[in-house]
N, C-alpha and C. Protein backbone atom coordinates (compact mmCIF):
# COMPACT_ATOMS: atom_id res chain seq x y z
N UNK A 1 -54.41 79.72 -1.91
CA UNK A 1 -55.15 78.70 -1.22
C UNK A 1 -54.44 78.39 0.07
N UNK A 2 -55.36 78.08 1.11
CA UNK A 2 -54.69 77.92 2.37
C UNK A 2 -54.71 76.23 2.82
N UNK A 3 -53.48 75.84 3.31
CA UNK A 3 -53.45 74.30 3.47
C UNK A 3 -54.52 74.39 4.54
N UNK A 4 -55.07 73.05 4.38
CA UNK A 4 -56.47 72.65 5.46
C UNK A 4 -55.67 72.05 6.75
N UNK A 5 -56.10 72.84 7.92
CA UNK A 5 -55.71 71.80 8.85
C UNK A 5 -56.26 70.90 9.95
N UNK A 6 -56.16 69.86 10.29
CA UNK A 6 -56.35 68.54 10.76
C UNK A 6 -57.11 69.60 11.93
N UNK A 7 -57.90 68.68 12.04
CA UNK A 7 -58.88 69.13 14.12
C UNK A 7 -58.13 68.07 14.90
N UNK A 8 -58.03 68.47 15.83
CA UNK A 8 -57.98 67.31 16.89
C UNK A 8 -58.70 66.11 17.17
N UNK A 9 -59.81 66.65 16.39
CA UNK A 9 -60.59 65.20 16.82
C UNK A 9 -60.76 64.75 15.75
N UNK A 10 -60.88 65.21 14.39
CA UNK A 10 -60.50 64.43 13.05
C UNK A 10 -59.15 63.66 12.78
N UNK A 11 -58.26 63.69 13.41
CA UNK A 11 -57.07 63.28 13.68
C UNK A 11 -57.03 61.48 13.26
N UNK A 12 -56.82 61.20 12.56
CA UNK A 12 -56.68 59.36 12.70
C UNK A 12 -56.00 58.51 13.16
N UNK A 13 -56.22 57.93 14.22
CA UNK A 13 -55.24 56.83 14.62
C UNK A 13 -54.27 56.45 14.15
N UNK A 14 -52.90 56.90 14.96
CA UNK A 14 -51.56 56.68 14.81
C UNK A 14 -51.48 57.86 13.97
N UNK A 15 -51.87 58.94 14.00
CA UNK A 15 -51.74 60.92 13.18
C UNK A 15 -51.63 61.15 14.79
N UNK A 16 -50.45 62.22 14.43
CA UNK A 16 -50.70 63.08 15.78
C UNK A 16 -51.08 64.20 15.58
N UNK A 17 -51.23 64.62 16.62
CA UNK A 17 -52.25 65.54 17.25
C UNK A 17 -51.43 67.38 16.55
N UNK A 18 -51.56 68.28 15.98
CA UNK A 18 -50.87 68.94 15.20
C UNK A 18 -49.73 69.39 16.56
N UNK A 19 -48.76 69.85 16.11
CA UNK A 19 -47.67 70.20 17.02
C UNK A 19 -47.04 69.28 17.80
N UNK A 20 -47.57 67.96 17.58
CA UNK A 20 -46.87 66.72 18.32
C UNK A 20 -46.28 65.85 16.96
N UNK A 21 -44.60 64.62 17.13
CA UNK A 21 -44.63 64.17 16.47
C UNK A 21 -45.16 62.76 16.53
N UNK A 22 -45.74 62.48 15.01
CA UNK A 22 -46.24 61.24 15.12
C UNK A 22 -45.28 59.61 16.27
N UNK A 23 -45.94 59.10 16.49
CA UNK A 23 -45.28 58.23 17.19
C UNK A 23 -44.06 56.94 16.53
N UNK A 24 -44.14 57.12 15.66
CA UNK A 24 -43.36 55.87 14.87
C UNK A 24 -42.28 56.92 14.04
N UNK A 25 -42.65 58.02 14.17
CA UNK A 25 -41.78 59.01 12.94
C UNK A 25 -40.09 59.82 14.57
N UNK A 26 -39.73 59.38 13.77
CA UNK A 26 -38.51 60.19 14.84
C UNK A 26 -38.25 61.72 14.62
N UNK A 27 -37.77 62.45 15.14
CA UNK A 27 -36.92 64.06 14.81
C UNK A 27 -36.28 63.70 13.56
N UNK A 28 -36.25 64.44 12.51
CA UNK A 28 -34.82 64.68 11.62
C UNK A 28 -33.78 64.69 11.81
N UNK A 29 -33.61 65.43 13.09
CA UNK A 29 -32.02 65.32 14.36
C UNK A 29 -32.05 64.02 14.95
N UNK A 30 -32.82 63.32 15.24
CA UNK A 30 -32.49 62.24 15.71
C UNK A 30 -31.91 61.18 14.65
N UNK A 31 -32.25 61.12 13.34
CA UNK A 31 -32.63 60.61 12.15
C UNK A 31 -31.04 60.83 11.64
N UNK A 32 -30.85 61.97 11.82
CA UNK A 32 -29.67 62.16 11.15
C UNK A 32 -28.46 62.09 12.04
N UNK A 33 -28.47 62.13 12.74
CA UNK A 33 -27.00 62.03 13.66
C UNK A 33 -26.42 60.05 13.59
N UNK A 34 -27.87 59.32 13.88
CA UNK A 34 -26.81 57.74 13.53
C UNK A 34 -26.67 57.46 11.89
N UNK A 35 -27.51 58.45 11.43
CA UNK A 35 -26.34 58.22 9.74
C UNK A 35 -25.40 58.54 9.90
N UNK A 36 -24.83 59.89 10.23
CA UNK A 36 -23.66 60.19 10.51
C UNK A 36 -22.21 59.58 11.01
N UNK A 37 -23.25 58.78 12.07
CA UNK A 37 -22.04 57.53 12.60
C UNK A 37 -21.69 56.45 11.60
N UNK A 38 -23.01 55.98 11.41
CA UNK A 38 -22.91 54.60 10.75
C UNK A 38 -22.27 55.13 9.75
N UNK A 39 -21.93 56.49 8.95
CA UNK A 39 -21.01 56.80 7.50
C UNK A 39 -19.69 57.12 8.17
N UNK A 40 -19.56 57.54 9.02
CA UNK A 40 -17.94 57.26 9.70
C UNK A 40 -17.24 55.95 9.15
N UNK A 41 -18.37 55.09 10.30
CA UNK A 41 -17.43 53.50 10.12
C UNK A 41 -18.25 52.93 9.27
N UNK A 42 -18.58 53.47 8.07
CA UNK A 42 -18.39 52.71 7.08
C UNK A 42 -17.54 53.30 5.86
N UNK A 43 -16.84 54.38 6.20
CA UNK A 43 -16.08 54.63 5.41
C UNK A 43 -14.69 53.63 5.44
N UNK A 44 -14.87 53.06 6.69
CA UNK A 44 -13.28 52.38 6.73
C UNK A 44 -13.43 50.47 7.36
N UNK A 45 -13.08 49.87 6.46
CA UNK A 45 -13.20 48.48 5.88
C UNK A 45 -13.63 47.85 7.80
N UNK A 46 -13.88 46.97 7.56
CA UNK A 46 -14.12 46.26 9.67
C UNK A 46 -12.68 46.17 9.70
N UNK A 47 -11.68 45.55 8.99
CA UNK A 47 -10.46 44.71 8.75
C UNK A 47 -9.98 46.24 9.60
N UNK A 48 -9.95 47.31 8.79
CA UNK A 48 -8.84 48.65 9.35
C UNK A 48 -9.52 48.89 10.67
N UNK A 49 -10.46 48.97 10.88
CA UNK A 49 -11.03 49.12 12.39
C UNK A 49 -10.79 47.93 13.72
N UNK A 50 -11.04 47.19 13.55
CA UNK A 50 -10.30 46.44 14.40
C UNK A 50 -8.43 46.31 14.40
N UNK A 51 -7.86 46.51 12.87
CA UNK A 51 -6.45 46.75 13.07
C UNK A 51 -5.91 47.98 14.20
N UNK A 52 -6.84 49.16 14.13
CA UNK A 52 -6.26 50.11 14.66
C UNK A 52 -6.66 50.20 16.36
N UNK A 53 -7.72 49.07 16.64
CA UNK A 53 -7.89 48.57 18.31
C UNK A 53 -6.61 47.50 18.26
N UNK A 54 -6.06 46.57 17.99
CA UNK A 54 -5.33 45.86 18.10
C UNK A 54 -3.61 46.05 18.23
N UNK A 55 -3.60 47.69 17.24
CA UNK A 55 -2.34 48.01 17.38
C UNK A 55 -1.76 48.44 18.77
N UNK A 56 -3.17 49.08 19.50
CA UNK A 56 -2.93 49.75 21.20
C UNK A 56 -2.45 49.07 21.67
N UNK A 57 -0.86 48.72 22.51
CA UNK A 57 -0.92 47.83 23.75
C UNK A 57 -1.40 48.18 24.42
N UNK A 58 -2.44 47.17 25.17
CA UNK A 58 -2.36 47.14 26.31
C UNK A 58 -1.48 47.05 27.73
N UNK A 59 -1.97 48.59 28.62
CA UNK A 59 -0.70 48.96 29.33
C UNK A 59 -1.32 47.46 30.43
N UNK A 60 0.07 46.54 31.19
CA UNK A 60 -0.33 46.13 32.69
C UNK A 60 -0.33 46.78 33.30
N UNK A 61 -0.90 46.64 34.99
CA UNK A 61 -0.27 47.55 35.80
C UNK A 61 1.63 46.48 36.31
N UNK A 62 2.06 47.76 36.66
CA UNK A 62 3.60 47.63 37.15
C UNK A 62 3.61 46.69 38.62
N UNK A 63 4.65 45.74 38.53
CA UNK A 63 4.77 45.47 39.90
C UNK A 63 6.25 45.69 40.60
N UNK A 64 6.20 45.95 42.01
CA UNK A 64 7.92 46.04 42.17
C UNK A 64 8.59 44.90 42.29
N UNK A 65 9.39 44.51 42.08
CA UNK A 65 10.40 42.97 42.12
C UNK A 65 11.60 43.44 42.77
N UNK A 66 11.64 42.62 43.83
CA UNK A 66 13.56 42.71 44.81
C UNK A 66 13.81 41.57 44.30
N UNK A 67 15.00 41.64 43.95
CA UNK A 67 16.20 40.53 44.05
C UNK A 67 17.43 40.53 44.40
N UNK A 68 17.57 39.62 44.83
CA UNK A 68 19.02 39.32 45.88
C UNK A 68 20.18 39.27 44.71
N UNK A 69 21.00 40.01 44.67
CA UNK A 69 21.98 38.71 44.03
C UNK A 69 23.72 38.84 44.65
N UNK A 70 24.03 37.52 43.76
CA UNK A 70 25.49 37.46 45.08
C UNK A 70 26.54 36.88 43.96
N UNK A 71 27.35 36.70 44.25
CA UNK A 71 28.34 36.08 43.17
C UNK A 71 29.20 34.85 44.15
N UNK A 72 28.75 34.86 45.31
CA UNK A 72 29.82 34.07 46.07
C UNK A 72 30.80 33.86 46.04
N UNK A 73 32.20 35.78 46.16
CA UNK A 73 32.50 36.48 45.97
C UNK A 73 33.62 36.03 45.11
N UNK A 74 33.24 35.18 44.12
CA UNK A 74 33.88 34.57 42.74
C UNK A 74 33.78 35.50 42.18
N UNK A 75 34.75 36.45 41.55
CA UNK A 75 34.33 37.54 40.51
C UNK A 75 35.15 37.22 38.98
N UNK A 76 34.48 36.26 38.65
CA UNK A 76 35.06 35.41 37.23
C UNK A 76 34.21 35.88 36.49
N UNK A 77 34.62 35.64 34.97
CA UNK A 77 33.67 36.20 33.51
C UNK A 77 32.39 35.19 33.67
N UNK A 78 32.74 33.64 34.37
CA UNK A 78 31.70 32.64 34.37
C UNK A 78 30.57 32.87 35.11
N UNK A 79 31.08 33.67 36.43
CA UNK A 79 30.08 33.84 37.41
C UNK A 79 29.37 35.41 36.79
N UNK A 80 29.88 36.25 36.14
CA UNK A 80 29.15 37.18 35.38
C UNK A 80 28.32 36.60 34.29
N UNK A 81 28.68 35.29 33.67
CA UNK A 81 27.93 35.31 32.82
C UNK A 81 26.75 34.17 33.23
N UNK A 82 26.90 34.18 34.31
CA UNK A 82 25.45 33.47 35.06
C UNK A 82 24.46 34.58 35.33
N UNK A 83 25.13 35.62 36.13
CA UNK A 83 24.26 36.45 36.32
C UNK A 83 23.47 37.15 35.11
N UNK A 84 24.37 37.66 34.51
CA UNK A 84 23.46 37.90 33.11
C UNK A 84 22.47 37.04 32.33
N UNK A 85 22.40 35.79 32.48
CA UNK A 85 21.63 34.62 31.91
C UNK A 85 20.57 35.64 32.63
N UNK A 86 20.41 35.36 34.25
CA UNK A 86 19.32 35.81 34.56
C UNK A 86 18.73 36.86 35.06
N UNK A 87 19.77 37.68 34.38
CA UNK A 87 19.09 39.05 34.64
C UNK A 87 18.29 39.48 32.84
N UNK A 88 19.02 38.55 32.29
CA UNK A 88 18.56 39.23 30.56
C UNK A 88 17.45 39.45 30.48
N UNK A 89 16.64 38.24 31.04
CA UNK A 89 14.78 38.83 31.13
C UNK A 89 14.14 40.14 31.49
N UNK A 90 14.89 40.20 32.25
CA UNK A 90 14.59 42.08 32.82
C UNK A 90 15.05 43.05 31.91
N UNK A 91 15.91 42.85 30.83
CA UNK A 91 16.63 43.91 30.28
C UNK A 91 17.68 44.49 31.33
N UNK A 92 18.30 43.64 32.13
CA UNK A 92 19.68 44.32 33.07
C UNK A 92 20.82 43.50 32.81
N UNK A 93 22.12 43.84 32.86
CA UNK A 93 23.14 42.67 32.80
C UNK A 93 24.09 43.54 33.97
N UNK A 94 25.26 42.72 34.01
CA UNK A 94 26.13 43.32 34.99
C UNK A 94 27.62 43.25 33.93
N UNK A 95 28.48 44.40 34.15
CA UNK A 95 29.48 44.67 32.95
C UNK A 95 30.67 45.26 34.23
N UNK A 96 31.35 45.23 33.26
CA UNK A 96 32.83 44.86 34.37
C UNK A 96 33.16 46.85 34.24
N UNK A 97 33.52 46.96 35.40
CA UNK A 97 34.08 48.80 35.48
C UNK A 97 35.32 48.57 34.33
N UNK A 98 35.52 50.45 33.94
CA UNK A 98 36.66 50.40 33.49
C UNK A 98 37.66 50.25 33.86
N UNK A 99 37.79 50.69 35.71
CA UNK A 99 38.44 50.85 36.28
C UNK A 99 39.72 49.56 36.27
N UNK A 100 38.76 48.80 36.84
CA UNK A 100 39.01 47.51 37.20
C UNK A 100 38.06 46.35 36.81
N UNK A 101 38.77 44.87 36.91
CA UNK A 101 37.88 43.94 36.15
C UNK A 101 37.15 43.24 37.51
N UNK A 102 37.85 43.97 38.58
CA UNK A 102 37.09 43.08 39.79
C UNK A 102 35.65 43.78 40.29
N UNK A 103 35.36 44.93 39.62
CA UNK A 103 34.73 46.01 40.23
C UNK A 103 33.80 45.58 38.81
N UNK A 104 32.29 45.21 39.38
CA UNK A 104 31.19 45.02 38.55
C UNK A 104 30.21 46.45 38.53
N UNK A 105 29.14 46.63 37.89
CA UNK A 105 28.19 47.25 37.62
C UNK A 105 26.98 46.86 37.29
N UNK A 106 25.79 46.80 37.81
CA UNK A 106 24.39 46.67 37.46
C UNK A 106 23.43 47.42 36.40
N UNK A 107 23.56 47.20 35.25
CA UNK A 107 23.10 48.38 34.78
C UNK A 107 21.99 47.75 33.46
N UNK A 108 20.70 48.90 33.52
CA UNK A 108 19.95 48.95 32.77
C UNK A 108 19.33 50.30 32.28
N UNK A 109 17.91 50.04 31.99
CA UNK A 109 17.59 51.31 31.29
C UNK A 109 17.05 52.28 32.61
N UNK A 110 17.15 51.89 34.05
CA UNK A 110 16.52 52.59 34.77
C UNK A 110 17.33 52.31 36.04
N UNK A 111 18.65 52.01 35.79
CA UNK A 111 19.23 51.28 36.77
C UNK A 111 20.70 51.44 36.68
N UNK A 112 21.66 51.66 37.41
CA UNK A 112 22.66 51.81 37.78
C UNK A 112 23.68 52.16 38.72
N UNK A 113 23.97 50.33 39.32
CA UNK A 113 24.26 50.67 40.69
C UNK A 113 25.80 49.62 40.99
N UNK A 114 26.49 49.83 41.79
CA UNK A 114 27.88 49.12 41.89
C UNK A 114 27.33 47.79 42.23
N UNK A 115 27.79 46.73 41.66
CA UNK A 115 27.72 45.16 42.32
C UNK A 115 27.99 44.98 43.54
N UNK A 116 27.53 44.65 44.59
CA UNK A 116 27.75 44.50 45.92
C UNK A 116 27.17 43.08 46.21
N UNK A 117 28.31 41.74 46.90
CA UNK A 117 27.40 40.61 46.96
C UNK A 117 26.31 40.82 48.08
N UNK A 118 25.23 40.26 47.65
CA UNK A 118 24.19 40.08 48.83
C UNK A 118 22.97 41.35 48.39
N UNK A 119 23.50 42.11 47.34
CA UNK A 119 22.91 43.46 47.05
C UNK A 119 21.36 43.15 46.89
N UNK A 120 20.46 44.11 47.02
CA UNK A 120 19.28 44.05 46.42
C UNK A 120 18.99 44.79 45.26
N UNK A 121 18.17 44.00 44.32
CA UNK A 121 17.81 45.11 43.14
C UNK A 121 16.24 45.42 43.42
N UNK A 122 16.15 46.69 43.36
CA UNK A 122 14.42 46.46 42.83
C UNK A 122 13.62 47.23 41.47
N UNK A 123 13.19 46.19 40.35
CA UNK A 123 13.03 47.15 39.63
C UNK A 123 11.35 46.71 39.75
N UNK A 124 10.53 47.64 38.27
CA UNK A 124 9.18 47.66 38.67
C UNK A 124 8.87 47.10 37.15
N UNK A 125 8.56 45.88 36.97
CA UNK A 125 7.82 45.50 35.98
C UNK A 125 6.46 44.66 35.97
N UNK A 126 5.96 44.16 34.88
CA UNK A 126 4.34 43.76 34.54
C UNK A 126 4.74 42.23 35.34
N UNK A 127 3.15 42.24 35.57
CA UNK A 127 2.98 40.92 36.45
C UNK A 127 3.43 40.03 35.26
N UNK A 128 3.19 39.78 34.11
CA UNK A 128 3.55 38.75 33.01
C UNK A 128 4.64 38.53 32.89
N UNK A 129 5.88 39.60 33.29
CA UNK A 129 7.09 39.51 33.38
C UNK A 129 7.85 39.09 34.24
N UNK A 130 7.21 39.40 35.66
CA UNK A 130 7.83 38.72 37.32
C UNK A 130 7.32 37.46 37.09
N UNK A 131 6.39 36.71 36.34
CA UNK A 131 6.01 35.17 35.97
C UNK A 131 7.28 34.55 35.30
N UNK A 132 7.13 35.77 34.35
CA UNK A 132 8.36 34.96 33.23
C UNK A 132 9.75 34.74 34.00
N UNK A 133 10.29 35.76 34.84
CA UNK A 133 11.54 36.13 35.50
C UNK A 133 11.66 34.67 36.17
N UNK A 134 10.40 34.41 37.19
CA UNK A 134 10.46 33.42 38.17
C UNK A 134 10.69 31.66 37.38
N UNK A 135 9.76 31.71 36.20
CA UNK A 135 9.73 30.23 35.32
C UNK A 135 11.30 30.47 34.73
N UNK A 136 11.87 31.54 34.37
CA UNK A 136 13.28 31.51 33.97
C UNK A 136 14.44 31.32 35.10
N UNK A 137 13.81 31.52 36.00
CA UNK A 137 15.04 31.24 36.86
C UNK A 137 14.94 29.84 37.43
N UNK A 138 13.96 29.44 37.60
CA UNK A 138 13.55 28.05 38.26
C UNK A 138 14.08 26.77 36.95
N UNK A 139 14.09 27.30 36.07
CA UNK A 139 14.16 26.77 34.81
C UNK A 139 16.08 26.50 35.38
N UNK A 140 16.79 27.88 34.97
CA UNK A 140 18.01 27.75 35.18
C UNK A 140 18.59 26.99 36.02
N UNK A 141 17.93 26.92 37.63
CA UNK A 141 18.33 26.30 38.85
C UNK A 141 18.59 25.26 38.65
N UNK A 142 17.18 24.66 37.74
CA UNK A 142 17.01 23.03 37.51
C UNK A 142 17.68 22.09 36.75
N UNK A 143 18.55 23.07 35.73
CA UNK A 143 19.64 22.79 34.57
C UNK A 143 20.84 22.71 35.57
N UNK A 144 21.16 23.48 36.40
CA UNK A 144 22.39 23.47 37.13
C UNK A 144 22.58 22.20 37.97
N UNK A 145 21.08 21.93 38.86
CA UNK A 145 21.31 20.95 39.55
C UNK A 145 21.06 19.83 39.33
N UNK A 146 20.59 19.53 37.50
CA UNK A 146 21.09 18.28 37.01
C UNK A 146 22.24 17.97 36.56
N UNK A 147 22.81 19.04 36.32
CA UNK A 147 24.59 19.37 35.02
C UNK A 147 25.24 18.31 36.80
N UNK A 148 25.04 19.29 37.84
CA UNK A 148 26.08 18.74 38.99
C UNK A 148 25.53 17.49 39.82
N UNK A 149 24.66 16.82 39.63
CA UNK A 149 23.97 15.82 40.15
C UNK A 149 24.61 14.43 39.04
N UNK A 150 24.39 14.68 37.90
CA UNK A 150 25.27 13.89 36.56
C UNK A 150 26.79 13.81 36.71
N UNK A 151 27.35 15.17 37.11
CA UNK A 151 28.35 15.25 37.50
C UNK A 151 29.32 14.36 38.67
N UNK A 152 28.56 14.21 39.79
CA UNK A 152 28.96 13.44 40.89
C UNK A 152 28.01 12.45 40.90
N UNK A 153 27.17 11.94 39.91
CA UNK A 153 27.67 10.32 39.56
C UNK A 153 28.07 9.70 38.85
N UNK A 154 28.45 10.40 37.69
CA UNK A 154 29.63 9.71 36.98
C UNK A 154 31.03 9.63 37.67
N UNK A 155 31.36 10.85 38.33
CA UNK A 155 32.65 10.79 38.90
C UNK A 155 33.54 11.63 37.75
N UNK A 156 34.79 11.80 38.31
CA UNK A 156 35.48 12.66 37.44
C UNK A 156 35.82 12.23 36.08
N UNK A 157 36.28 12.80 35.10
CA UNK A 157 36.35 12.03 33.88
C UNK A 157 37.48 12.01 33.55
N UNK A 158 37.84 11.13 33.71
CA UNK A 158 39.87 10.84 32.92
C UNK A 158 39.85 10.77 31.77
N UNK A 159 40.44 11.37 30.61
CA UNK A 159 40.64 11.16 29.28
C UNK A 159 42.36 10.82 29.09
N UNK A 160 42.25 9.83 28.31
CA UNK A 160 42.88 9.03 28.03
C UNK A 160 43.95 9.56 26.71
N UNK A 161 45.01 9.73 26.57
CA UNK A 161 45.61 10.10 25.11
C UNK A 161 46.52 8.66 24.97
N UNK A 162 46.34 8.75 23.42
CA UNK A 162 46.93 7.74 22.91
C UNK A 162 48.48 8.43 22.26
N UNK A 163 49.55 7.82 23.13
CA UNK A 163 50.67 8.24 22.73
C UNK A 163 51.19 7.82 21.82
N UNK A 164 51.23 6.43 21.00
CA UNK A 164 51.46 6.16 19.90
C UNK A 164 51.98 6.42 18.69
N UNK A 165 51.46 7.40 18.61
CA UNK A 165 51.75 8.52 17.52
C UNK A 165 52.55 9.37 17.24
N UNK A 166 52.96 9.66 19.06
CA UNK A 166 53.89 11.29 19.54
C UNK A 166 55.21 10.75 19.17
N UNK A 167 55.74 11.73 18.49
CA UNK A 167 56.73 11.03 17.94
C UNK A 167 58.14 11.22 19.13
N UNK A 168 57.64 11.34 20.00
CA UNK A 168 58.55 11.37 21.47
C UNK A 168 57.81 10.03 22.39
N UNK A 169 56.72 9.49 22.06
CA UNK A 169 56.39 8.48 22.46
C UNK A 169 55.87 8.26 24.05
N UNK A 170 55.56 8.20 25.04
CA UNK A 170 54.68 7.79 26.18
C UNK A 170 55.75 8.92 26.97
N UNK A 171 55.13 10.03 27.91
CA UNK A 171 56.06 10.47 28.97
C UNK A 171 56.54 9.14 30.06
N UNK A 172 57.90 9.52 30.68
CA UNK A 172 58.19 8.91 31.50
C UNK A 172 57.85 8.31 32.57
């Protein structure tokens, strides 16, 4: 027996026309390719799919940063360990040569250069970081020039010992 086929003009509204597809009916290829997707991600929980967007950092772009720095040619462990306060944000400190203890070094992961006062550094980090660098140093300034502002108005501080006790009793 031979299947009967449709005329064109027996055709019923919303039937297409033979060799065309109906209008509401999609390809099989079309049909089947967003199952395909939608069984991807649903093989793996929302929770693991958004974990594995969240793990990416996001790269910034880089910026370059100069900085001055000087020791005001004090070359004490104190005045090194100022500079390091504010270089730590960057990941740089300054470390004393072997040579000698007067002879400093600048050094980081991309960086290594002799201490020279007045020197410039320039390294290249994220704008979020030249923010942070700047609120950390402004921060530091502001600690210093209350420590010495407190300082010269109290005036110097005499401490007092009670000799009493010494069993040599009050110097002469």
């Amino acid at each position: 027996a031979k299947p009967e086929e449709a005329k064109p003009s027996e055709a019923a509204p919303g039937e297409a026309k033979p060799g065309e597809a109906k209008p509401d009916e999609a390809k099989p290829a079309d049909r089947e390719e967003p199952t395909a997707q939608a069984s991807i991600t649903d093989d793996k929980p929302a929770s693991q799919t958004t974990e594995a967007v969240a793990e990416k950092p996001v790269e910034q772009p880089k910026e370059e940063m100069a900085m001055f720095l000087t020791s005001g040619t004090f070359r004490t462990a104190e005045t090194r360990f100022v500079l390091n306060e504010a270089l730590r944000v960057m990941s740089l400190k300054v470390v004393e040569d072997y040579d000698s203890a007067s002879q400093w070094t600048v050094s980081g992961e991309s960086l290594s250069q002799r201490f020279e006062d007045g020197m410039r550094v320039e390294v290249k980090v994220s704008a979020q970081l030249a923010s942070d660098v700047q609120r950390h140093m402004a921060e530091k300034i502001q600690d210093a020039k209350t420590k010495d502002s407190q300082r010269l108005r109290d005036g110097p501080v005499m401490q007092r010992h009670d000799y009493r006790d010494h069993p040599y009793g009050p110097p002469p």
